[in-house]
Protein backbone atom coordinates (compact mmCIF):
# COMPACT_ATOMS: atom_id res chain seq x y z
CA UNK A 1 -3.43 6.82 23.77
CA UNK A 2 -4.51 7.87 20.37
CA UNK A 3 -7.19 6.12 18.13
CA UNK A 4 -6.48 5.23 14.27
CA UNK A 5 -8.69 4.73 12.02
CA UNK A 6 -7.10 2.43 8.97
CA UNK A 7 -7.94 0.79 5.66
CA UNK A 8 -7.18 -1.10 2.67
CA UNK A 9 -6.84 1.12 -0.36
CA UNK A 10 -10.37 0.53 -1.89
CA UNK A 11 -11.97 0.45 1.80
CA UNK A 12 -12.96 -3.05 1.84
CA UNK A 13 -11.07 -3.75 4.78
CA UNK A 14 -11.62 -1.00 7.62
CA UNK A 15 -10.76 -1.40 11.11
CA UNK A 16 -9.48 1.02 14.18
CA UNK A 17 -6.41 0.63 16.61
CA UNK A 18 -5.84 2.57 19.65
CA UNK A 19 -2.28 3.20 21.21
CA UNK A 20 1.06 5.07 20.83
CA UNK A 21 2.90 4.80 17.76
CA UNK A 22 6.29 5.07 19.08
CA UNK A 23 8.35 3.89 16.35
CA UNK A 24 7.77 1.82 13.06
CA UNK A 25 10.16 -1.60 11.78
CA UNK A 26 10.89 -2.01 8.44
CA UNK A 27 11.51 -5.41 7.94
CA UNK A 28 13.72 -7.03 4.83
CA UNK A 29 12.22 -10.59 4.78
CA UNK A 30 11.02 -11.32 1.52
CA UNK A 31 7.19 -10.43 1.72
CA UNK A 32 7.78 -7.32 3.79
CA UNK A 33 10.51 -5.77 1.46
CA UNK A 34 8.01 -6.43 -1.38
CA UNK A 35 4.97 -4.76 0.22
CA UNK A 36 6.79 -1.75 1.75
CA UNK A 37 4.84 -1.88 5.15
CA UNK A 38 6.15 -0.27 7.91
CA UNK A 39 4.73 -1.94 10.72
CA UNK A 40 3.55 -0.93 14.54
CA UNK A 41 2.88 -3.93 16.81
CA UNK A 42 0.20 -3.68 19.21
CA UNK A 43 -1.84 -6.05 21.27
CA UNK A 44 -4.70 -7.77 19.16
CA UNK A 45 -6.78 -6.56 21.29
CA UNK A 46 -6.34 -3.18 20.03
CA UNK A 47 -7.23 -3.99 17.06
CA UNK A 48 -11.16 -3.38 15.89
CA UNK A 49 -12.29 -4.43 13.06
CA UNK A 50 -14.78 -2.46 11.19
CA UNK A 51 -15.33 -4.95 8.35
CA UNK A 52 -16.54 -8.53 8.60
CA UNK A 53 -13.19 -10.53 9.29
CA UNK A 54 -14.05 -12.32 5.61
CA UNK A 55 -13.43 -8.80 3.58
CA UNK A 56 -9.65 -9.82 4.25
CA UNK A 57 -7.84 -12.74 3.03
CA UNK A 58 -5.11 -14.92 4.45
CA UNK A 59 -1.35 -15.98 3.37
CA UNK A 60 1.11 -17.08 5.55
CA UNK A 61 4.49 -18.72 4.37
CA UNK A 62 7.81 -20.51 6.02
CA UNK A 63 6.52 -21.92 9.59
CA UNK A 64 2.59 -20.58 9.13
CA UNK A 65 3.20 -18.40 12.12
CA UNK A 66 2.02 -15.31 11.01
CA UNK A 67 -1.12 -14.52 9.05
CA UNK A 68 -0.38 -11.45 6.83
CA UNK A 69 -4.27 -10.26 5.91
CA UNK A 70 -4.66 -8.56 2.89
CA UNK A 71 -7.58 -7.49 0.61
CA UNK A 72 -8.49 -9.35 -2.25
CA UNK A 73 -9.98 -6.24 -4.26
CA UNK A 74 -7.21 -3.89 -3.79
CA UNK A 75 -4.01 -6.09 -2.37
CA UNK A 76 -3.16 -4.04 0.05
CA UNK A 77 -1.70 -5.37 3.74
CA UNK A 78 -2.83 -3.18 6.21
CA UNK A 79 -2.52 -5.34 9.00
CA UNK A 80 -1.14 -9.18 10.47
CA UNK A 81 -1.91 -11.17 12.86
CA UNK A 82 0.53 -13.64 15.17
CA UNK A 83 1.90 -14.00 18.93
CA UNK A 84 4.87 -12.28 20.13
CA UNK A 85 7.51 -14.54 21.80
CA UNK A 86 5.92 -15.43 25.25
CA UNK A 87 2.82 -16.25 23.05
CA UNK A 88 0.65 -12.70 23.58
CA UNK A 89 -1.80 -12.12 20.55
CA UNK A 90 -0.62 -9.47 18.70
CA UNK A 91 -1.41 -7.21 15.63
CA UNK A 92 1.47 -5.97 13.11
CA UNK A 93 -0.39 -2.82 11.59
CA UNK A 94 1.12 -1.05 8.64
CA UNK A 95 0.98 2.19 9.07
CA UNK A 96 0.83 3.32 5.77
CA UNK A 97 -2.76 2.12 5.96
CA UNK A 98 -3.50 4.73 8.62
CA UNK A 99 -5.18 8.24 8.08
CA UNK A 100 -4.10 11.44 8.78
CA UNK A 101 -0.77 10.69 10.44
CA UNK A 102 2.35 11.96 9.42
CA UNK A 103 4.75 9.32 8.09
CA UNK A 104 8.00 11.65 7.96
CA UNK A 105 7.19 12.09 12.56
CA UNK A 106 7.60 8.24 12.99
CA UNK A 107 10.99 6.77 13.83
CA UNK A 108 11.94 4.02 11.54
CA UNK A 109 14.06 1.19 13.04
CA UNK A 110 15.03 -1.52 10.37
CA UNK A 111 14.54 -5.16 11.22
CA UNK A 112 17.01 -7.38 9.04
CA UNK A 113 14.33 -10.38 8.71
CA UNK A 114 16.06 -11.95 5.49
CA UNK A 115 18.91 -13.24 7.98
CA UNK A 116 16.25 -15.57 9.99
């Protein structure tokens, strides 16, 4: 398993996440076609923080199932936060927000959200 190390654009919000990026989901749902993320789900557990959870804000929408946490310098989303569907914390990081990887390597598989 690999370790990532992530952030917002102005650094604000920092954190690390360790695993296998096998493939990325582009989703078409309203807020994910406007932010561009392409996201990589992992446990929450995988998830580190390197800022103090208050550097990122909160906004969820619809059912208030999923918190999408962004920075309030910047604006950028670099990761979520919800449960899968047998209720599992998980972590929707956008890996856009990661360094040195090569975006071009990852698979891409298109979610069509907009239909839910």
């Amino acid at each position: 398993m690999m370790k990532y190390q992530g952030s917002c654009h102005c650094g604000n919000v920092a954190f690390e996440v360790e695993g296998d990026i096998q493939e990325a989901l582009a989703c078409n749902c309203s807020i994910c076609q406007r932010k561009g993320s392409l996201l990589w789900f992992v446990p929450r557990s995988e998830l580190k923080l390197l800022s103090a959870e208050s550097a990122a804000s909160t906004y969820t929408f619809n059912q208030h199932v999923i918190q999408h946490r962004f920075c309030p310098t910047c604006g950028i989303h670099p990761y979520g936060e919800g449960t899968d569907p047998k209720g599992n914390a998980i972590a929707a990081i956008n890996i856009r927000c990661l360094d040195d990887i090569d975006l071009d390597a990852i698979p891409v598989k298109h979610f069509d959200g907009r239909s839910l």
